[in-house]
Protein backbone atom coordinates (compact mmCIF):
# COMPACT_ATOMS: atom_id res chain seq x y z
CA UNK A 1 -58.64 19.24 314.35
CA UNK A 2 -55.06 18.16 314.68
CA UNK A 3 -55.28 19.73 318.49
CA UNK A 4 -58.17 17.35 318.87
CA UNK A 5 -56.34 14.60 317.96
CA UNK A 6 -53.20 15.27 319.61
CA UNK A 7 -54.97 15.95 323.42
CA UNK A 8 -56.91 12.05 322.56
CA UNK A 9 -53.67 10.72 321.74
CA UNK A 10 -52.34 12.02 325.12
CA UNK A 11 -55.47 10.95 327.01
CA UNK A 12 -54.94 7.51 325.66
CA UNK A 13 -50.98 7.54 326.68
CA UNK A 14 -52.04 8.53 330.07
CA UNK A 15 -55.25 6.47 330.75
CA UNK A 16 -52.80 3.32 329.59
CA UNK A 17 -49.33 4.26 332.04
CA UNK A 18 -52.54 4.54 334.77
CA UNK A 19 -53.76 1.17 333.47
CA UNK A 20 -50.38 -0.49 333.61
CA UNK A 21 -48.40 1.17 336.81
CA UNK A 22 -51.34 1.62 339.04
CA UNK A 23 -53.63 -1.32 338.39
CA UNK A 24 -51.45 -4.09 337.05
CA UNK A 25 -48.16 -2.67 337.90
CA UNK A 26 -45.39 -1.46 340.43
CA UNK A 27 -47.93 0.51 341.87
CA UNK A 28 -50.80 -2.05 342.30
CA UNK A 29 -50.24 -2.99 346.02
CA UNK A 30 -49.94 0.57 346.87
CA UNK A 31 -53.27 1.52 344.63
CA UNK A 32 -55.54 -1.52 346.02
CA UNK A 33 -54.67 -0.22 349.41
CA UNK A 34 -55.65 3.21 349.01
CA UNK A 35 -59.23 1.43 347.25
CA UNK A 36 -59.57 -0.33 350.03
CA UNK A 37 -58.95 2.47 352.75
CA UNK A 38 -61.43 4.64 351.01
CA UNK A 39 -64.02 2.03 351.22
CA UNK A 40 -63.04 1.66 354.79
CA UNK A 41 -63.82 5.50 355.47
CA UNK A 42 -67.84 4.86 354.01
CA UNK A 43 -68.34 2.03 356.93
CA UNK A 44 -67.10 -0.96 355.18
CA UNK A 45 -65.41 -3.37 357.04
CA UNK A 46 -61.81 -4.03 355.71
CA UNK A 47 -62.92 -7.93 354.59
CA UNK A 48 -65.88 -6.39 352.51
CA UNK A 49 -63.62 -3.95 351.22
CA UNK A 50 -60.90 -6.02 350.13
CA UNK A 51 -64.18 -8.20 348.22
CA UNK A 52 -65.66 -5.26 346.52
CA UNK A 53 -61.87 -3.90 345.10
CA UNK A 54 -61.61 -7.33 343.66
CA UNK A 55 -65.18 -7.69 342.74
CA UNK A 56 -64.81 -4.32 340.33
CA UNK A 57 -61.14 -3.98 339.65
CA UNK A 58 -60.49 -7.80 339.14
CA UNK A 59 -63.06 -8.58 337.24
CA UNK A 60 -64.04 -4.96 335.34
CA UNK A 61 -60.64 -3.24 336.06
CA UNK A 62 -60.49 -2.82 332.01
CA UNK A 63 -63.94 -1.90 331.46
CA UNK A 64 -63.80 0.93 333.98
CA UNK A 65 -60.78 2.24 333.15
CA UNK A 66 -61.60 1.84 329.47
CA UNK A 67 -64.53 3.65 330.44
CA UNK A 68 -63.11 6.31 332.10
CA UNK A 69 -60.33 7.43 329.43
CA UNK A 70 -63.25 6.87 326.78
CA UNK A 71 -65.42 9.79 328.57
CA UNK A 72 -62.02 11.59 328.76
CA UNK A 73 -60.87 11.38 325.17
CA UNK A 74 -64.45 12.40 324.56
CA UNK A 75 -64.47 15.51 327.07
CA UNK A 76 -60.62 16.20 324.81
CA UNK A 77 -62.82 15.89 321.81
CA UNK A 78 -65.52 18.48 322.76
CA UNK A 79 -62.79 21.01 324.03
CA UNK A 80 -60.95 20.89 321.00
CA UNK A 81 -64.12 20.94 318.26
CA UNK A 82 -65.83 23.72 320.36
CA UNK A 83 -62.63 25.84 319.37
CA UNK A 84 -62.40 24.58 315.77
CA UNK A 85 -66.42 25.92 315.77
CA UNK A 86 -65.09 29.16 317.59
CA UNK A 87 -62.93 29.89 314.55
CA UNK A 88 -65.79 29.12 312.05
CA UNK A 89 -68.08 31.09 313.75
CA UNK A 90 -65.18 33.90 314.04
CA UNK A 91 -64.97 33.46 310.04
CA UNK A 92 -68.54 33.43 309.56
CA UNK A 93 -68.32 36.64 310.90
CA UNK A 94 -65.76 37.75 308.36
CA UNK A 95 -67.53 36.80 305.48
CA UNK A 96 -70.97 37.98 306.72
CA UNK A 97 -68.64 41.55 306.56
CA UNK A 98 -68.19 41.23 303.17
CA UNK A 99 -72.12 40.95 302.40
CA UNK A 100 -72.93 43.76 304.75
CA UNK A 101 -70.05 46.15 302.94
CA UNK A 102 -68.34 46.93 306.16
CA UNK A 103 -65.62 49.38 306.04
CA UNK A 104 -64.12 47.63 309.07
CA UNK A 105 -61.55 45.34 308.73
CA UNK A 106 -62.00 42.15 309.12
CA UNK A 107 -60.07 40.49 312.24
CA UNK A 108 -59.66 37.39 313.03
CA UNK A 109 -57.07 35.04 315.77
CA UNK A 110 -53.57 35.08 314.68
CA UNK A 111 -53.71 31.14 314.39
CA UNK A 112 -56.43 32.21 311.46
CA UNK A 113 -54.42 35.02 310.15
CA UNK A 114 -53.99 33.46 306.70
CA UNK A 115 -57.57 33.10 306.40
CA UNK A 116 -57.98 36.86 307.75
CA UNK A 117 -55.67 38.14 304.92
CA UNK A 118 -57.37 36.42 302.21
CA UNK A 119 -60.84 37.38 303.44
CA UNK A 120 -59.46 41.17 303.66
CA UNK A 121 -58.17 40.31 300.15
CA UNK A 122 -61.61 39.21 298.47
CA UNK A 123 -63.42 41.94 300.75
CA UNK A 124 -60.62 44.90 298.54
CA UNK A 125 -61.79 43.02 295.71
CA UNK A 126 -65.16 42.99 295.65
CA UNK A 127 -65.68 46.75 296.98
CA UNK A 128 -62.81 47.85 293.69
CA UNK A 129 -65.16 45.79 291.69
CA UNK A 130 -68.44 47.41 292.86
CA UNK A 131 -66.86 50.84 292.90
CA UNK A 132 -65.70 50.02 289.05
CA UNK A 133 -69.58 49.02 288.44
CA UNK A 134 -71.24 52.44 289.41
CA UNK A 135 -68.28 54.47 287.92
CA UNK A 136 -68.80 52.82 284.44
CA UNK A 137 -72.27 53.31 285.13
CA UNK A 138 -72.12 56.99 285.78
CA UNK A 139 -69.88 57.62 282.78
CA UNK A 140 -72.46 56.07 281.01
CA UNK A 141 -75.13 57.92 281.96
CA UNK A 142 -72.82 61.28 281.72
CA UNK A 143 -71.86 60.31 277.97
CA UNK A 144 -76.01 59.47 277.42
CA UNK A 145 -76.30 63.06 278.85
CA UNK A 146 -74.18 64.80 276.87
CA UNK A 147 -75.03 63.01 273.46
CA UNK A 148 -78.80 63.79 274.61
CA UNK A 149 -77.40 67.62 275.00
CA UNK A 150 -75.48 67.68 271.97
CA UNK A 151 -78.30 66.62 269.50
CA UNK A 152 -79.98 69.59 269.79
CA UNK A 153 -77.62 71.51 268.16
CA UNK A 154 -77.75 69.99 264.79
CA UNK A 155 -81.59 69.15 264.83
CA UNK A 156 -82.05 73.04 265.54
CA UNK A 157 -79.51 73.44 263.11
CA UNK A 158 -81.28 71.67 260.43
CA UNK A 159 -85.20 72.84 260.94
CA UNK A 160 -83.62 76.23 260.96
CA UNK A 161 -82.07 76.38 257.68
CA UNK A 162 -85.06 73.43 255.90
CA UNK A 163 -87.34 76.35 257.02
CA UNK A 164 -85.34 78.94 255.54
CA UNK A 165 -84.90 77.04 252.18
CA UNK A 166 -88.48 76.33 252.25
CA UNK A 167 -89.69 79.95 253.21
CA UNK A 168 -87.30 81.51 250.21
CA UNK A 169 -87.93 79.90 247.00
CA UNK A 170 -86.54 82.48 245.38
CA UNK A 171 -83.30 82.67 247.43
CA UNK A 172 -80.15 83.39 245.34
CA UNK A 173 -78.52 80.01 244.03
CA UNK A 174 -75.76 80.93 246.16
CA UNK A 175 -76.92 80.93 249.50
CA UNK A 176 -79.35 78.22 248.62
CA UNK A 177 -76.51 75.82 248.10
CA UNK A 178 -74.75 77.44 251.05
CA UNK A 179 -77.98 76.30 253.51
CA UNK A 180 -77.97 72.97 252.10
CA UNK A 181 -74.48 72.49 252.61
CA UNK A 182 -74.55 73.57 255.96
CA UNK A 183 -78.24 71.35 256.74
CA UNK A 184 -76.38 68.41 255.22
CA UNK A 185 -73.38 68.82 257.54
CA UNK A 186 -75.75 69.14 260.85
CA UNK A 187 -77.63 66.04 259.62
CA UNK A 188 -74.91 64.20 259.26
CA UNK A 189 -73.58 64.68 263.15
CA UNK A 190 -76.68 64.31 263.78
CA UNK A 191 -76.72 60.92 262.09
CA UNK A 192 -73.55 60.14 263.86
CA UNK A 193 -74.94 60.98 267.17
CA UNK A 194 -77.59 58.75 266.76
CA UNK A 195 -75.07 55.94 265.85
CA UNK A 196 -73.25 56.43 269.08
CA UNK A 197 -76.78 55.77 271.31
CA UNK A 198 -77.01 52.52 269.11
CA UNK A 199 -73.30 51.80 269.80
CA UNK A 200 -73.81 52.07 273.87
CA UNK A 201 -77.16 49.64 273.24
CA UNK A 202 -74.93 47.08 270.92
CA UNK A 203 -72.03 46.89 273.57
CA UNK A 204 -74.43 46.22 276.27
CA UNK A 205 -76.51 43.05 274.43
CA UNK A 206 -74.18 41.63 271.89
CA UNK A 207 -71.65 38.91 272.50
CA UNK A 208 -68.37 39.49 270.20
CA UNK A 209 -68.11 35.94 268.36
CA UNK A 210 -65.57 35.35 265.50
CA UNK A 211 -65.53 34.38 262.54
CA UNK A 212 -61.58 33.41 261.88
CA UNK A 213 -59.51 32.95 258.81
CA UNK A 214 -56.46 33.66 256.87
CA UNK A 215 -55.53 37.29 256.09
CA UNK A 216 -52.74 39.54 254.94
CA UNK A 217 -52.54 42.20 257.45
CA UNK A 218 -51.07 44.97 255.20
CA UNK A 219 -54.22 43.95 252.55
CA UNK A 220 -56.55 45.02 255.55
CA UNK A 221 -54.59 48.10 256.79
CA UNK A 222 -54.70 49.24 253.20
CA UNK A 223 -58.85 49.16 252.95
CA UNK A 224 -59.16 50.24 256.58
CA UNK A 225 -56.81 53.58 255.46
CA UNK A 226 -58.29 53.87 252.36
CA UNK A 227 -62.01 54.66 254.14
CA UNK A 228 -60.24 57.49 256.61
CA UNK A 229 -58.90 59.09 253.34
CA UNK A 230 -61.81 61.88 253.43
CA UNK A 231 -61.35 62.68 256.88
CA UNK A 232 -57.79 63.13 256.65
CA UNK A 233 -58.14 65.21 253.76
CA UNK A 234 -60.63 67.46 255.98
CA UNK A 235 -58.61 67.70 259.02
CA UNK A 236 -55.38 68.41 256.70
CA UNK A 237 -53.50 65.11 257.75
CA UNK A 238 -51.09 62.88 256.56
CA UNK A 239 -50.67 58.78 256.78
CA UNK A 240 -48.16 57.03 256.42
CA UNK A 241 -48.04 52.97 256.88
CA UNK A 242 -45.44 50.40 256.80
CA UNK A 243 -46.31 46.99 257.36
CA UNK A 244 -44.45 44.09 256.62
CA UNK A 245 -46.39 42.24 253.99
CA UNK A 246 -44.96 38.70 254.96
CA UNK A 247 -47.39 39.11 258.05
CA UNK A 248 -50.49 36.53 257.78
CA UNK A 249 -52.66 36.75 260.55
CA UNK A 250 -54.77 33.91 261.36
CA UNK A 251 -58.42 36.28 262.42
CA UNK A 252 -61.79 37.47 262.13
CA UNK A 253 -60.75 40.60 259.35
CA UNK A 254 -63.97 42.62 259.55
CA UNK A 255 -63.53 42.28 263.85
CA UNK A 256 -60.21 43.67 263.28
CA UNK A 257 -61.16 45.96 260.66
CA UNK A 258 -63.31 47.52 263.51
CA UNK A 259 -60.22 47.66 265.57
CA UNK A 260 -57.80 49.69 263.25
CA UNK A 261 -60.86 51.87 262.49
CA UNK A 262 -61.81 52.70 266.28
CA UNK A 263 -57.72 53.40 266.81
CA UNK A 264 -57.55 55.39 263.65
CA UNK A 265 -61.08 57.47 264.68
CA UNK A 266 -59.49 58.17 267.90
CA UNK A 267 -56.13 59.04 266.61
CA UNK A 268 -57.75 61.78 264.31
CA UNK A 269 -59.71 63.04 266.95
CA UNK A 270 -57.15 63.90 269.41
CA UNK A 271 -54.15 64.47 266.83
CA UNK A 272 -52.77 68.08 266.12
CA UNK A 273 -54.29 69.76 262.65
CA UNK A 274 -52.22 68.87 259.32
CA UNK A 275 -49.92 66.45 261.32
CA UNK A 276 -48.99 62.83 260.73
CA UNK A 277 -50.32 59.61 261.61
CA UNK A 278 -48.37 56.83 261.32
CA UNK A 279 -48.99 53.05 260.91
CA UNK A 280 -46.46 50.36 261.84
CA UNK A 281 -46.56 46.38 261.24
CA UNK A 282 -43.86 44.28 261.93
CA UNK A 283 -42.97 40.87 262.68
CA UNK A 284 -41.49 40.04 266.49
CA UNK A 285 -41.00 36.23 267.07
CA UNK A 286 -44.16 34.29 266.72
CA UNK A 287 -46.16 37.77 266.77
CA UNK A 288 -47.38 40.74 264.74
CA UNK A 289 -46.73 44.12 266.35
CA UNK A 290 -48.66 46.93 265.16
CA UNK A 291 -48.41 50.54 266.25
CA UNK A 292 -50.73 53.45 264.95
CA UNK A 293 -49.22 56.93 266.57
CA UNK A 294 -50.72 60.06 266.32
CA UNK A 295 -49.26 63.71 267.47
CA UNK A 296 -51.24 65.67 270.04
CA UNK A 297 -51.29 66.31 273.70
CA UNK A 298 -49.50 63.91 275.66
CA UNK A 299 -51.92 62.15 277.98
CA UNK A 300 -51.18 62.05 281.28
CA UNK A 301 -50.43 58.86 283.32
CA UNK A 302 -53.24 58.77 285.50
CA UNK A 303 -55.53 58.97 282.33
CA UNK A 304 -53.36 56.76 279.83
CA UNK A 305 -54.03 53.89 281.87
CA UNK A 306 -58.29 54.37 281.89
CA UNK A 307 -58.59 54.52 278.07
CA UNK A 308 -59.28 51.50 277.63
CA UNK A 309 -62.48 51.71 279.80
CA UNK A 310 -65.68 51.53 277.91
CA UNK A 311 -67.38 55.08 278.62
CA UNK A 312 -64.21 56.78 279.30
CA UNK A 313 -63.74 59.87 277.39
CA UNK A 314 -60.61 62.31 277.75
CA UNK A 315 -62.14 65.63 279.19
CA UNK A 316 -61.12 67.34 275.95
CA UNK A 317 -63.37 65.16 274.11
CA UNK A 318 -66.79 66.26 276.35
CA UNK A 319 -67.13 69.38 274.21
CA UNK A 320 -65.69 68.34 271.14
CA UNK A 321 -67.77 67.56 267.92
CA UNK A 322 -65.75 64.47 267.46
CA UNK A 323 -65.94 63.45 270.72
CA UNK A 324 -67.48 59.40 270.61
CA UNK A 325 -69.29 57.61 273.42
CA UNK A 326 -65.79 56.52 274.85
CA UNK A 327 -66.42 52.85 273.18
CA UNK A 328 -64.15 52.49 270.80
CA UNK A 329 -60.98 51.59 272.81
CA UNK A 330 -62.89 49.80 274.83
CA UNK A 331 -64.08 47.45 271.89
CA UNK A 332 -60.72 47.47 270.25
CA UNK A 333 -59.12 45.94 273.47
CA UNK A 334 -61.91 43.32 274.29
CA UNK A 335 -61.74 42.36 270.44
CA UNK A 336 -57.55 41.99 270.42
CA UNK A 337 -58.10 40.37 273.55
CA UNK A 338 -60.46 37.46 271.89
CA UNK A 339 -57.55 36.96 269.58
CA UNK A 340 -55.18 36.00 272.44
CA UNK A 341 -53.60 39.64 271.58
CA UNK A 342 -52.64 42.42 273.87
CA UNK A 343 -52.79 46.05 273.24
CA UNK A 344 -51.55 49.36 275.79
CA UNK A 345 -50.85 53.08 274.87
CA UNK A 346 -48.00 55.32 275.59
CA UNK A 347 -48.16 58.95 275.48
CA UNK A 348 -44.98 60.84 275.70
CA UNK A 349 -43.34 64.36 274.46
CA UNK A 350 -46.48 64.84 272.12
CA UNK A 351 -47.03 61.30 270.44
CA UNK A 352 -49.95 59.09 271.54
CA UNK A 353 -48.89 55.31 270.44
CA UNK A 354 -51.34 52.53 270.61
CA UNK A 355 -49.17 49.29 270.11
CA UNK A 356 -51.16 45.74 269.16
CA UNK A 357 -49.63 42.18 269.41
CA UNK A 358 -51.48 39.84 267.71
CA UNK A 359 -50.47 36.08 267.39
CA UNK A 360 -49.57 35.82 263.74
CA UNK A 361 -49.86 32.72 261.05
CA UNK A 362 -46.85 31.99 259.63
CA UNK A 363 -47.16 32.21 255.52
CA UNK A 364 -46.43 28.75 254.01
CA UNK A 365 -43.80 27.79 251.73
């Protein structure tokens, strides 16, 4: 466009220094002659001739010439809009790329090589998003596959020692209460197996909305701690928290209850038997940090920074019993998140960290 306007503006300059030297100037005696000799060389006499140049220039000389710049500020006009529509065509063509899913790159002139990089840049974008897609989709269906795979063992499990119980009436007391033990273990995993198909439906329909008030964090760590004790006991851990109890957070509790308890879940799942788990809170400016660390393996790089998909597992986990449907971090961070909080995991020299910042309510005094 400014190319189009620049060649009319020289058109103009040009059609008026012809205007003024040639026809009205320096020039004019010079210019009517050649006019007239030209109408001399059709078979005009040089009388007639001399007529006619003053019949058109005289009288018209600013109508023709107007005339005459206008079609050439017009031709300037064309030339420079039929490249501007080159280069939309030529970008047309980049962007129809990016709906086909070329794995060419798109090219374009160098004048458009702005436009060419952030095509190229939306184009990256959009395949990394797709490619995301189907990869959460496939870890989906793998973790639908292997909770499908793994219920079978505790339903089998179960019928196997009902029928027993049921076949032996007179089975010693002992081993009776042995089978039912064992049948009530199985049907619980089983139970929890089931939850995990109805947590993959729930994460897929439900919108997280909040429900936010005033809360003592440490009053909420203590109840969320209080439910693992059991498990700990089982596993043969130990907890430990320290929490400053000035923090007030400003929330929805029972979301962030769900938070700690996903965290805590996957720190007892991964940590070492009769270790430690450990529960920070402390206060950092205008924020509450929290960290819950557990010792285990030390998770590589390349997989520390995937947790917090929703499907992603560690490979550990596949063939574990307490292996979840790879949800839980992926809840926790989309729930901190909706608190205008942030949340990331280290892993180094056998400690897992998960470390929480959640904008905290100052207590009033």
């Amino acid at each position: 466009m400014i190319q189009t306007i620049g060649i009319s503006i020289i058109v103009s300059l040009i059609g008026y220094f012809v205007l003024d030297v040639f026809v009205d100037g320096i020039l004019q005696n010079s210019f009517a002659k050649t006019v007239v000799y030209l109408f001399q060389k059709i078979g005009m006499n040089e009388i007639d001739a001399i007529d006619l140049y003053r019949l058109i220039f005289w009288k018209n000389k600013s109508l023709i010439i107007g005339g005459g710049f206008l079609t050439l500020i017009l031709f300037s006009f064309y030339l420079g809009m039929s490249k501007f529509t080159t280069y939309l065509r030529q970008v047309e063509a980049g962007i129809q790329m990016i709906l086909d899913e070329s794995n060419d790159k798109i090219s374009l002139p160098e004048t458009l090589f702005p436009v060419e990089e952030q095509l190229n840049e939306i184009k990256g974008t959009i395949k990394e998003q797709k490619r995301n897609v189907e990869e959460t989709e496939q870890r989906k269906n793998d973790i639908i596959v292997y909770l499908a795979h793994d219920l079978k063992t505790p339903l089998t499990s179960v019928i196997a020692y009902l029928s027993l119980l049921n076949e032996a009436p007179d089975m010693p007391e002992e081993q009776r209460a042995k089978y039912t033990r064992i049948s009530l273990e199985k049907a619980k995993r089983l139970g929890e197996l089931i939850n995990e198909f109805f947590e993959i439906t729930r994460y897929n329909l439900q919108n997280i909305t909040l429900e936010k008030k005033e809360f003592y964090l440490y009053v909420l760590l203590e109840q969320v701690l209080d439910s693992f004790t059991p498990v700990f006991r089982n596993k043969g851990l130990k907890c430990t928290i320290e929490v400053d109890d000035r923090i007030v957070i400003f929330g929805d509790p029972d979301r962030l209850a769900r938070v700690f308890e996903n965290l805590l879940r996957n720190a007892v799942s991964y940590c070492n038997p009769n270790s430690k788990i450990e529960v920070y809170g402390t206060i950092e400016e205008d924020k509450a940090k929290i960290l819950v660390r557990n010792q285990g393996k030390t998770i590589p790089d390349h997989q520390l920074k995937n947790l917090f998909e929703k499907f992603y597992r560690l490979d550990e986990a596949r063939s574990s019993e307490t292996g979840g449907a790879g949800l839980g971090l992926a809840i926790a961070k989309e729930i901190i998140e909706l608190h205008d909080g942030t949340i990331k995991a280290e892993s180094q020299d056998g400690y897992t960290s998960f470390i929480i910042w959640l904008p905290r309510k100052k207590e009033e005094t």
